[in-house]
PDB file of N, CA and C in Angstrom:
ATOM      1  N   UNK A   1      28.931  -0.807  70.107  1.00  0.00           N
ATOM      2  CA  UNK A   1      28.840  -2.252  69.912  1.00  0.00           C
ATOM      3  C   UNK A   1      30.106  -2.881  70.482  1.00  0.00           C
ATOM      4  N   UNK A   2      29.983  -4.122  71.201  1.00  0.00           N
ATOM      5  CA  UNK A   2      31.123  -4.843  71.601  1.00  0.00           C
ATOM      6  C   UNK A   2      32.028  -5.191  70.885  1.00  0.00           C
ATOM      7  N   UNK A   3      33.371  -5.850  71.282  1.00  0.00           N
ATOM      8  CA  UNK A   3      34.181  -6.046  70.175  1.00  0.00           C
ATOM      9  C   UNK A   3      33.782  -7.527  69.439  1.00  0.00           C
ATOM     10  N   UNK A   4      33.262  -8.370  70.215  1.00  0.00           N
ATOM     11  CA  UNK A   4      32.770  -9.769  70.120  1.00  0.00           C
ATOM     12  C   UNK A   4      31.813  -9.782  69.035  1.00  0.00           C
ATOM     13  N   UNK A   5      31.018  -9.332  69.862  1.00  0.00           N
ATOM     14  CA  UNK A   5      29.476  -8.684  68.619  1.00  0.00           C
ATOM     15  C   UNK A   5      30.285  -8.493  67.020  1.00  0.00           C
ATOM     16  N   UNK A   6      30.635  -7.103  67.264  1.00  0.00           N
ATOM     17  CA  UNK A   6      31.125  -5.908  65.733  1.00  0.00           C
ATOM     18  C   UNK A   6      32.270  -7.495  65.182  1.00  0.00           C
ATOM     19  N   UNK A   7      32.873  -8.413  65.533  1.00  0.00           N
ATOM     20  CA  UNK A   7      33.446  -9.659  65.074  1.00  0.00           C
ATOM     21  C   UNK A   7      32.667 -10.315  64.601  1.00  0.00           C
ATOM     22  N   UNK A   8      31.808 -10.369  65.206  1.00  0.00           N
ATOM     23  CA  UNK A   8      30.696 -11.865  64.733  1.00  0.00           C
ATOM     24  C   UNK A   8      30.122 -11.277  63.544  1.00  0.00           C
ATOM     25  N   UNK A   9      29.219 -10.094  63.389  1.00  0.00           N
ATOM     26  CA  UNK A   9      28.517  -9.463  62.405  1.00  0.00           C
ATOM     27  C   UNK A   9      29.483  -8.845  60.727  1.00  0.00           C
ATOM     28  N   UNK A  10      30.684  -8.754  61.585  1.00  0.00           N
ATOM     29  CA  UNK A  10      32.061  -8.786  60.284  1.00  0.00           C
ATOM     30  C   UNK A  10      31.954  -9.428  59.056  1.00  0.00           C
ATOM     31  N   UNK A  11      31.036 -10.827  59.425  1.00  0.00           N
ATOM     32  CA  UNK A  11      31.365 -12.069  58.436  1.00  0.00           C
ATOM     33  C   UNK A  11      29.702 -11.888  57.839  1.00  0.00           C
ATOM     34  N   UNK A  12      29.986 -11.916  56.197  1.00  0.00           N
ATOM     35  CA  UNK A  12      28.774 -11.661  55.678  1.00  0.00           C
ATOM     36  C   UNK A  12      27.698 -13.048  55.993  1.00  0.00           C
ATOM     37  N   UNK A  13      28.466 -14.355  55.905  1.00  0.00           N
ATOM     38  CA  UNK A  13      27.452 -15.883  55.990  1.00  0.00           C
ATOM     39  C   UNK A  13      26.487 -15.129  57.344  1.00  0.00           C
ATOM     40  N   UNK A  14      27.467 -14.489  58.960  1.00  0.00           N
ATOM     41  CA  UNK A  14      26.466 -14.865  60.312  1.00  0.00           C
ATOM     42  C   UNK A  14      25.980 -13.433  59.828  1.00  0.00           C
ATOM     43  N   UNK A  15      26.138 -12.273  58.860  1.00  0.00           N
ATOM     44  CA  UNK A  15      25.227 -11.207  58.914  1.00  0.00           C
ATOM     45  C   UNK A  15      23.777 -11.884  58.363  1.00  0.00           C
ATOM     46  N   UNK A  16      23.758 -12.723  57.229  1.00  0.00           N
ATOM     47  CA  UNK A  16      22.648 -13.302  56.071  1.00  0.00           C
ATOM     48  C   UNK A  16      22.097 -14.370  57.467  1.00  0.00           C
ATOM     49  N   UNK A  17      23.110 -15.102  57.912  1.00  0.00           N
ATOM     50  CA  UNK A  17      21.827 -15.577  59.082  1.00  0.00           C
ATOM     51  C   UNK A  17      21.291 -15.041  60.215  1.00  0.00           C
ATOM     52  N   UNK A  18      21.790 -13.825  61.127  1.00  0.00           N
ATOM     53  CA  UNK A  18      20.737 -12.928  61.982  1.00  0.00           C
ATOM     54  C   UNK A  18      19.795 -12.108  61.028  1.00  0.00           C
ATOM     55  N   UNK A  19      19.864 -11.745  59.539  1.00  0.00           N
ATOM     56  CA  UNK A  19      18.909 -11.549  58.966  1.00  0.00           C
ATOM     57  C   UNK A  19      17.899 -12.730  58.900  1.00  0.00           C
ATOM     58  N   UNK A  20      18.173 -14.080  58.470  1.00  0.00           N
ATOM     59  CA  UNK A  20      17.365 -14.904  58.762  1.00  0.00           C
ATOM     60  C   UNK A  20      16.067 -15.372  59.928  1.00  0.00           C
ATOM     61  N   UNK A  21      17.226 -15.420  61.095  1.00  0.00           N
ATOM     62  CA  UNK A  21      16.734 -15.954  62.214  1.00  0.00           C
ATOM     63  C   UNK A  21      15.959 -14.435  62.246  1.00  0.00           C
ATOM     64  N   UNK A  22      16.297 -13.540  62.365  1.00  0.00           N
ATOM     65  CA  UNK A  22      15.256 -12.243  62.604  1.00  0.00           C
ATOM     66  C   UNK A  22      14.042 -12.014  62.148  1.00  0.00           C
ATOM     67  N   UNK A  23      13.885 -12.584  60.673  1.00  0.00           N
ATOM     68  CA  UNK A  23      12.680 -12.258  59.622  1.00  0.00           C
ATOM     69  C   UNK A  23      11.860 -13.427  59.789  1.00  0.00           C
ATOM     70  N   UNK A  24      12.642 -15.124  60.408  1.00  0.00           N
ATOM     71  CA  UNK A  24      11.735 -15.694  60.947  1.00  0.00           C
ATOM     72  C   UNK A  24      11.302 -15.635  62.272  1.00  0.00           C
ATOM     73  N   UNK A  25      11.622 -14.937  63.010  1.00  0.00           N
ATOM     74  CA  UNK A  25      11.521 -14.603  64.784  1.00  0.00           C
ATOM     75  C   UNK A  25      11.735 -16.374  65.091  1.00  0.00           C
ATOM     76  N   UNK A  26      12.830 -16.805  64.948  1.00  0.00           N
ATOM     77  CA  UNK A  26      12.814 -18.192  65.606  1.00  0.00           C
ATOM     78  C   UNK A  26      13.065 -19.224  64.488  1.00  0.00           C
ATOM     79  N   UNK A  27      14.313 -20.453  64.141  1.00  0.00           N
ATOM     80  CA  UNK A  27      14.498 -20.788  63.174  1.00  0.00           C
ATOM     81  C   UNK A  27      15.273 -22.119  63.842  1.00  0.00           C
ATOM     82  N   UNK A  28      14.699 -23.074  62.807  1.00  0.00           N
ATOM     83  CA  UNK A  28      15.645 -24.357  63.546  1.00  0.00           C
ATOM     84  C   UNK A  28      16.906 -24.186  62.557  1.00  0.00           C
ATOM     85  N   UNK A  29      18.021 -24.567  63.428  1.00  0.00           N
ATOM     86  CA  UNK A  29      19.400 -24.765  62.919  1.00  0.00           C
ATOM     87  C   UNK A  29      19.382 -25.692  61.051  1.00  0.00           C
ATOM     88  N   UNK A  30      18.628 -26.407  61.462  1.00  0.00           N
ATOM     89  CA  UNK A  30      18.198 -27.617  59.798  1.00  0.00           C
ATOM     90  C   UNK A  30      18.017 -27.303  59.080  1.00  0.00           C
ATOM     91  N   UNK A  31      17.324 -25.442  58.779  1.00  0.00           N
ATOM     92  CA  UNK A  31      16.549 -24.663  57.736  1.00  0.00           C
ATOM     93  C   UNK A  31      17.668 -23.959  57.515  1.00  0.00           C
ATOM     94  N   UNK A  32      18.892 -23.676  58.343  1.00  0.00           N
ATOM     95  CA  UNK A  32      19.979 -22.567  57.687  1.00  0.00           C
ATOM     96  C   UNK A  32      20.388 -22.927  56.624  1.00  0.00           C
ATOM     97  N   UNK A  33      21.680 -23.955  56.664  1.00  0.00           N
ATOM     98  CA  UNK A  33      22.379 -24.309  55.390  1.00  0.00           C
ATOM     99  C   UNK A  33      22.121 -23.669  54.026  1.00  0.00           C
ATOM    100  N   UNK A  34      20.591 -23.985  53.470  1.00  0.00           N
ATOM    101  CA  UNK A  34      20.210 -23.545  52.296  1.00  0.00           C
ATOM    102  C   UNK A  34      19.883 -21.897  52.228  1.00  0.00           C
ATOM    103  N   UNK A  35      19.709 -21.349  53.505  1.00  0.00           N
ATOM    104  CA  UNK A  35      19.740 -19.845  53.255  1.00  0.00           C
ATOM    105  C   UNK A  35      20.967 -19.656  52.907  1.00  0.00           C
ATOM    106  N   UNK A  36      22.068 -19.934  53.914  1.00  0.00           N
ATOM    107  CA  UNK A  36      23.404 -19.267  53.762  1.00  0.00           C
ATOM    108  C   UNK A  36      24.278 -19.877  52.884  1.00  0.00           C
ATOM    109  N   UNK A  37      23.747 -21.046  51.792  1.00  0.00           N
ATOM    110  CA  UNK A  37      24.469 -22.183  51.018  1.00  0.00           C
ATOM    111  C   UNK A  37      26.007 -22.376  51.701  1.00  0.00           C
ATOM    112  N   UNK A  38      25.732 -23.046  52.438  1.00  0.00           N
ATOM    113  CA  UNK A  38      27.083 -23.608  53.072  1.00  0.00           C
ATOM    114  C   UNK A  38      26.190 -24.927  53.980  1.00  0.00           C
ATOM    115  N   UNK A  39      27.687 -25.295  54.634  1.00  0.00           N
ATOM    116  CA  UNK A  39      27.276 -26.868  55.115  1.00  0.00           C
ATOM    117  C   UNK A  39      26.828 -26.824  56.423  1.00  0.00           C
ATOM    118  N   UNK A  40      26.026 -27.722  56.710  1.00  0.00           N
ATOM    119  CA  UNK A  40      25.696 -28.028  58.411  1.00  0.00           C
ATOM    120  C   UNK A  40      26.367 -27.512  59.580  1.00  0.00           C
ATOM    121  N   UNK A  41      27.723 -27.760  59.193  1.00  0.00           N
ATOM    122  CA  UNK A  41      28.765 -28.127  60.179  1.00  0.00           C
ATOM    123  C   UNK A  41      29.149 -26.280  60.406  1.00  0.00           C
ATOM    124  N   UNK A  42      29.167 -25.896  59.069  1.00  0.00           N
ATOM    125  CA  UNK A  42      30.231 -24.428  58.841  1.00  0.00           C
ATOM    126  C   UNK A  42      28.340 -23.490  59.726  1.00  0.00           C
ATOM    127  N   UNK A  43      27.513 -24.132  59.369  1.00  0.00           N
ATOM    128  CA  UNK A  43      26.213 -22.956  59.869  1.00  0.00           C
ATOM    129  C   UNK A  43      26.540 -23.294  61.470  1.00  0.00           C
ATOM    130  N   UNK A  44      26.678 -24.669  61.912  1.00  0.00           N
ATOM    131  CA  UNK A  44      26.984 -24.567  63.643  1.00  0.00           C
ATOM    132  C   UNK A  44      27.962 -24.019  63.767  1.00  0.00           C
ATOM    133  N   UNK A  45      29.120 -23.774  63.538  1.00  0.00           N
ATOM    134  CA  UNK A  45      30.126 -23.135  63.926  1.00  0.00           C
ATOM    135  C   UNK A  45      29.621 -21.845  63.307  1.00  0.00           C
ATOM    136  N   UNK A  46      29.122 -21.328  62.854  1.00  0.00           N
ATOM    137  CA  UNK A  46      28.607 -19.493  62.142  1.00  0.00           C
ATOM    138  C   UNK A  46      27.535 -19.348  63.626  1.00  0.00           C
ATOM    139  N   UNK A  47      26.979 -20.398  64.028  1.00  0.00           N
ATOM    140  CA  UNK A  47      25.841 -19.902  64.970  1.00  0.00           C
ATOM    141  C   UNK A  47      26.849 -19.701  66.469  1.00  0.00           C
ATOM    142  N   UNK A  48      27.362 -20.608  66.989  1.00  0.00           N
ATOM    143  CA  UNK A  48      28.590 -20.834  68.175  1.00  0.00           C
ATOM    144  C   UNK A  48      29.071 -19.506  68.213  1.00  0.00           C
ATOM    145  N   UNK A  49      29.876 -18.667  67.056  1.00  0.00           N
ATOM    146  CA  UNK A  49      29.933 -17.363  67.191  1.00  0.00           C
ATOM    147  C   UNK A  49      29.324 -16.301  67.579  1.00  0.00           C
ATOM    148  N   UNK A  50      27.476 -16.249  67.104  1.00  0.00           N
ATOM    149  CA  UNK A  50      26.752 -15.426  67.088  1.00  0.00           C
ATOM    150  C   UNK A  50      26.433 -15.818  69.057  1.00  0.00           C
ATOM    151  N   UNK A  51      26.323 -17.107  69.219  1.00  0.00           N
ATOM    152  CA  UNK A  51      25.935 -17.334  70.947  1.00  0.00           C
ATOM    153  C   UNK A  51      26.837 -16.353  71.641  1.00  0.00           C
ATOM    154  N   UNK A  52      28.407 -17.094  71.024  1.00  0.00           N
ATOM    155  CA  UNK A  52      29.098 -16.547  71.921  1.00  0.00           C
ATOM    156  C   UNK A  52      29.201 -14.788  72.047  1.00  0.00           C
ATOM    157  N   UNK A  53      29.073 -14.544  70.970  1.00  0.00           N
ATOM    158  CA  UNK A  53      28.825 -12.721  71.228  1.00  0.00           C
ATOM    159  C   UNK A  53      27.278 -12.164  72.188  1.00  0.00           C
ATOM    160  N   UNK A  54      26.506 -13.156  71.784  1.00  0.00           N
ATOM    161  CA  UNK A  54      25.486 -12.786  72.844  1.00  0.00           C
ATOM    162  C   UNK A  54      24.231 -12.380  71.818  1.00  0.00           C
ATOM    163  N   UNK A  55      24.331 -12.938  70.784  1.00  0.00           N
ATOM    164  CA  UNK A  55      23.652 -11.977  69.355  1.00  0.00           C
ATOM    165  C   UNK A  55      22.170 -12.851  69.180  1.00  0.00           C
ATOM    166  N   UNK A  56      22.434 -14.436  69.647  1.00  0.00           N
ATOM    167  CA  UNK A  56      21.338 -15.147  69.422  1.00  0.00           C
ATOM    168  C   UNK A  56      21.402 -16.136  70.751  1.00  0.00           C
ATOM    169  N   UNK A  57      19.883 -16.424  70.823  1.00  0.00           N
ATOM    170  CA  UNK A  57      19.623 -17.203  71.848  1.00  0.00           C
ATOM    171  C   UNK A  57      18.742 -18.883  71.310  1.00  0.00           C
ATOM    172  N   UNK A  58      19.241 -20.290  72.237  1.00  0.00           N
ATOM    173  CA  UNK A  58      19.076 -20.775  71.174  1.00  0.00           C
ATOM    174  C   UNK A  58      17.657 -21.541  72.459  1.00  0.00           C
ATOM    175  N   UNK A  59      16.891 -22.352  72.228  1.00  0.00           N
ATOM    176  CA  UNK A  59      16.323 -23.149  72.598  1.00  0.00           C
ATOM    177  C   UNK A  59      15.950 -24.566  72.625  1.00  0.00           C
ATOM    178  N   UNK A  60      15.765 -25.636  72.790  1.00  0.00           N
ATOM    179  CA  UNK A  60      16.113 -26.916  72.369  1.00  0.00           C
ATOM    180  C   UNK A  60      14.058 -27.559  72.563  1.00  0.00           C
ATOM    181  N   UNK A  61      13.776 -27.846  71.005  1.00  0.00           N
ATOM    182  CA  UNK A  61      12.580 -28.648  71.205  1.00  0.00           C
ATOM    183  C   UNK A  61      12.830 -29.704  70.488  1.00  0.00           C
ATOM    184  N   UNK A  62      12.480 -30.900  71.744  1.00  0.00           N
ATOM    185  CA  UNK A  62      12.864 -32.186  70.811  1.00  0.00           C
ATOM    186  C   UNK A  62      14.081 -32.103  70.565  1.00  0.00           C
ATOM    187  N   UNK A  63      14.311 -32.875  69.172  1.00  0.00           N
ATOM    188  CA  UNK A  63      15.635 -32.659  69.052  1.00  0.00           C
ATOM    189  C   UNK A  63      16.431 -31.279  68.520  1.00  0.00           C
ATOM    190  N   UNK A  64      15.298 -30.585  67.956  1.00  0.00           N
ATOM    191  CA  UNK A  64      15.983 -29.492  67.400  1.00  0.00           C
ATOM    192  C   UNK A  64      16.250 -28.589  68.276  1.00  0.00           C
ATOM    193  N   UNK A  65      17.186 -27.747  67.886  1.00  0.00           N
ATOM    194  CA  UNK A  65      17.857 -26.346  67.964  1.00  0.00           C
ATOM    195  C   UNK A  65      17.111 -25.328  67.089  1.00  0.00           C
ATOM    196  N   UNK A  66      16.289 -24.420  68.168  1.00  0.00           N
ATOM    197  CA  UNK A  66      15.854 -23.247  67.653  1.00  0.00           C
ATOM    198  C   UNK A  66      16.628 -21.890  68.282  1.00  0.00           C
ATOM    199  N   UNK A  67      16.718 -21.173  66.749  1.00  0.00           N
ATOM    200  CA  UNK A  67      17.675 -20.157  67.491  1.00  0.00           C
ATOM    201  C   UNK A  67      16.113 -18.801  67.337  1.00  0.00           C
ATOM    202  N   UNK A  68      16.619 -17.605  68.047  1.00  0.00           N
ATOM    203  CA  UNK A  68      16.000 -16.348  67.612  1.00  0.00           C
ATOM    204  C   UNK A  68      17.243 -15.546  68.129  1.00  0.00           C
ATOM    205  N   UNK A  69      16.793 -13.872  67.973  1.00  0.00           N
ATOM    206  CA  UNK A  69      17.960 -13.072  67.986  1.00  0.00           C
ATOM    207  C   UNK A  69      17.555 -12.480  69.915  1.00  0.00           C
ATOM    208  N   UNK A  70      18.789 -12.269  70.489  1.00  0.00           N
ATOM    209  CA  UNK A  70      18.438 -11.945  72.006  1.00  0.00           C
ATOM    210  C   UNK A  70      18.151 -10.733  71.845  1.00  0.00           C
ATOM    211  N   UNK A  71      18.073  -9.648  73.088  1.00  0.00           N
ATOM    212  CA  UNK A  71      17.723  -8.612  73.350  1.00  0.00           C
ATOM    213  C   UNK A  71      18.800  -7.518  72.564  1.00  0.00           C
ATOM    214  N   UNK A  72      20.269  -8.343  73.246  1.00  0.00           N
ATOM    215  CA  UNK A  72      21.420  -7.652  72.623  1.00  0.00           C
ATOM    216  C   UNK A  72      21.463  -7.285  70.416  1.00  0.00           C
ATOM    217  N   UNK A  73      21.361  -8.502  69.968  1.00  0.00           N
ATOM    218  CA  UNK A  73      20.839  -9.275  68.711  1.00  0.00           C
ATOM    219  C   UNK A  73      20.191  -8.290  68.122  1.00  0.00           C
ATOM    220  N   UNK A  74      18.935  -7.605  68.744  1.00  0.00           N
ATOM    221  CA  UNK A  74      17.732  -7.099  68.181  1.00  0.00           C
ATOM    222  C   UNK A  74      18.588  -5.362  68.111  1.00  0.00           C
ATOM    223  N   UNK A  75      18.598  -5.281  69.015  1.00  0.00           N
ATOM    224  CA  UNK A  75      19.508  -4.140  69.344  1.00  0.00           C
ATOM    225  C   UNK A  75      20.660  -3.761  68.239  1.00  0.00           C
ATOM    226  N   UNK A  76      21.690  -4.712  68.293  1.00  0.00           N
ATOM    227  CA  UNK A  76      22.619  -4.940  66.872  1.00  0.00           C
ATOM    228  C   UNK A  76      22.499  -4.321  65.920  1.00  0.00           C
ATOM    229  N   UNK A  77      21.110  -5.195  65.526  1.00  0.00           N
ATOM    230  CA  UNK A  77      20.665  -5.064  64.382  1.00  0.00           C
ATOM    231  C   UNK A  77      20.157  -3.753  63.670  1.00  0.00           C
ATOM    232  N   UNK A  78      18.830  -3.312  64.867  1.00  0.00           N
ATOM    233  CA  UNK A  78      18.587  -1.699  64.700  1.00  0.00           C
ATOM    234  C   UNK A  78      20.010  -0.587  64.828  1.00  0.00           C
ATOM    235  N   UNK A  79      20.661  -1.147  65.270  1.00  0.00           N
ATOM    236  CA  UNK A  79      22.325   0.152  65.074  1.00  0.00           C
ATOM    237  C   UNK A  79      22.860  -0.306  63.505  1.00  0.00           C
ATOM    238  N   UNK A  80      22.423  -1.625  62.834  1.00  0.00           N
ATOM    239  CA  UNK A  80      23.229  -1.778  62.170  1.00  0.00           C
ATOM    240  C   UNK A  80      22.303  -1.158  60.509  1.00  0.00           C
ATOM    241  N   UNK A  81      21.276  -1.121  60.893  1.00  0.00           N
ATOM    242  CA  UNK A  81      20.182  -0.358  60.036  1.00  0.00           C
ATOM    243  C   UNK A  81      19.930   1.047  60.032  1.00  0.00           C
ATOM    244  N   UNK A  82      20.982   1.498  60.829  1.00  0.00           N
ATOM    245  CA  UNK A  82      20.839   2.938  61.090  1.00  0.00           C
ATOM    246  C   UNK A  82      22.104   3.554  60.432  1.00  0.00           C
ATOM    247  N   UNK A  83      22.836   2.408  59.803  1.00  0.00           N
ATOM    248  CA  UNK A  83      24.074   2.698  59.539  1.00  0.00           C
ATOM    249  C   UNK A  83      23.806   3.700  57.887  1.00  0.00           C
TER     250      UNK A  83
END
């Protein structure tokens, strides 16, 4: 695993949301907050991390921000279930 990645997944809030975005295959940014009980602002900056490692990919409908987990993401995840 990268060092970026194994950083991002460090923090339990962005582990509870690639569990999220994963179990929904695709999740607007608006629905996090109340999974991860934290604020708007702290879930965009928790997601900005997960982009920047390469962990989630986001899409734009309308106005929303839909994220799902990328190729890398999916991958992650199965190493991190194997643990």
């Amino acid at each position: 695993m990268a060092g970026k990645a194994l950083q991002a997944v460090a923090d339990g809030t962005r582990m509870l949301l690639l569990r999220e975005i994963r179990k929904k295959k695709g999740i607007c940014a608006c629905e996090l907050p109340p999974v991860a009980k934290v604020s708007q602002p702290a879930v965009s900056q928790h997601l900005k991390v997960l982009l920047e490692a390469g962990l989630v990919e986001m899409r734009r409908v309308g106005v929303k921000r839909i994220y799902s987990l990328s190729e890398k993401g999916r991958k992650v995840m199965r190493d991190i279930e194997g643990w």
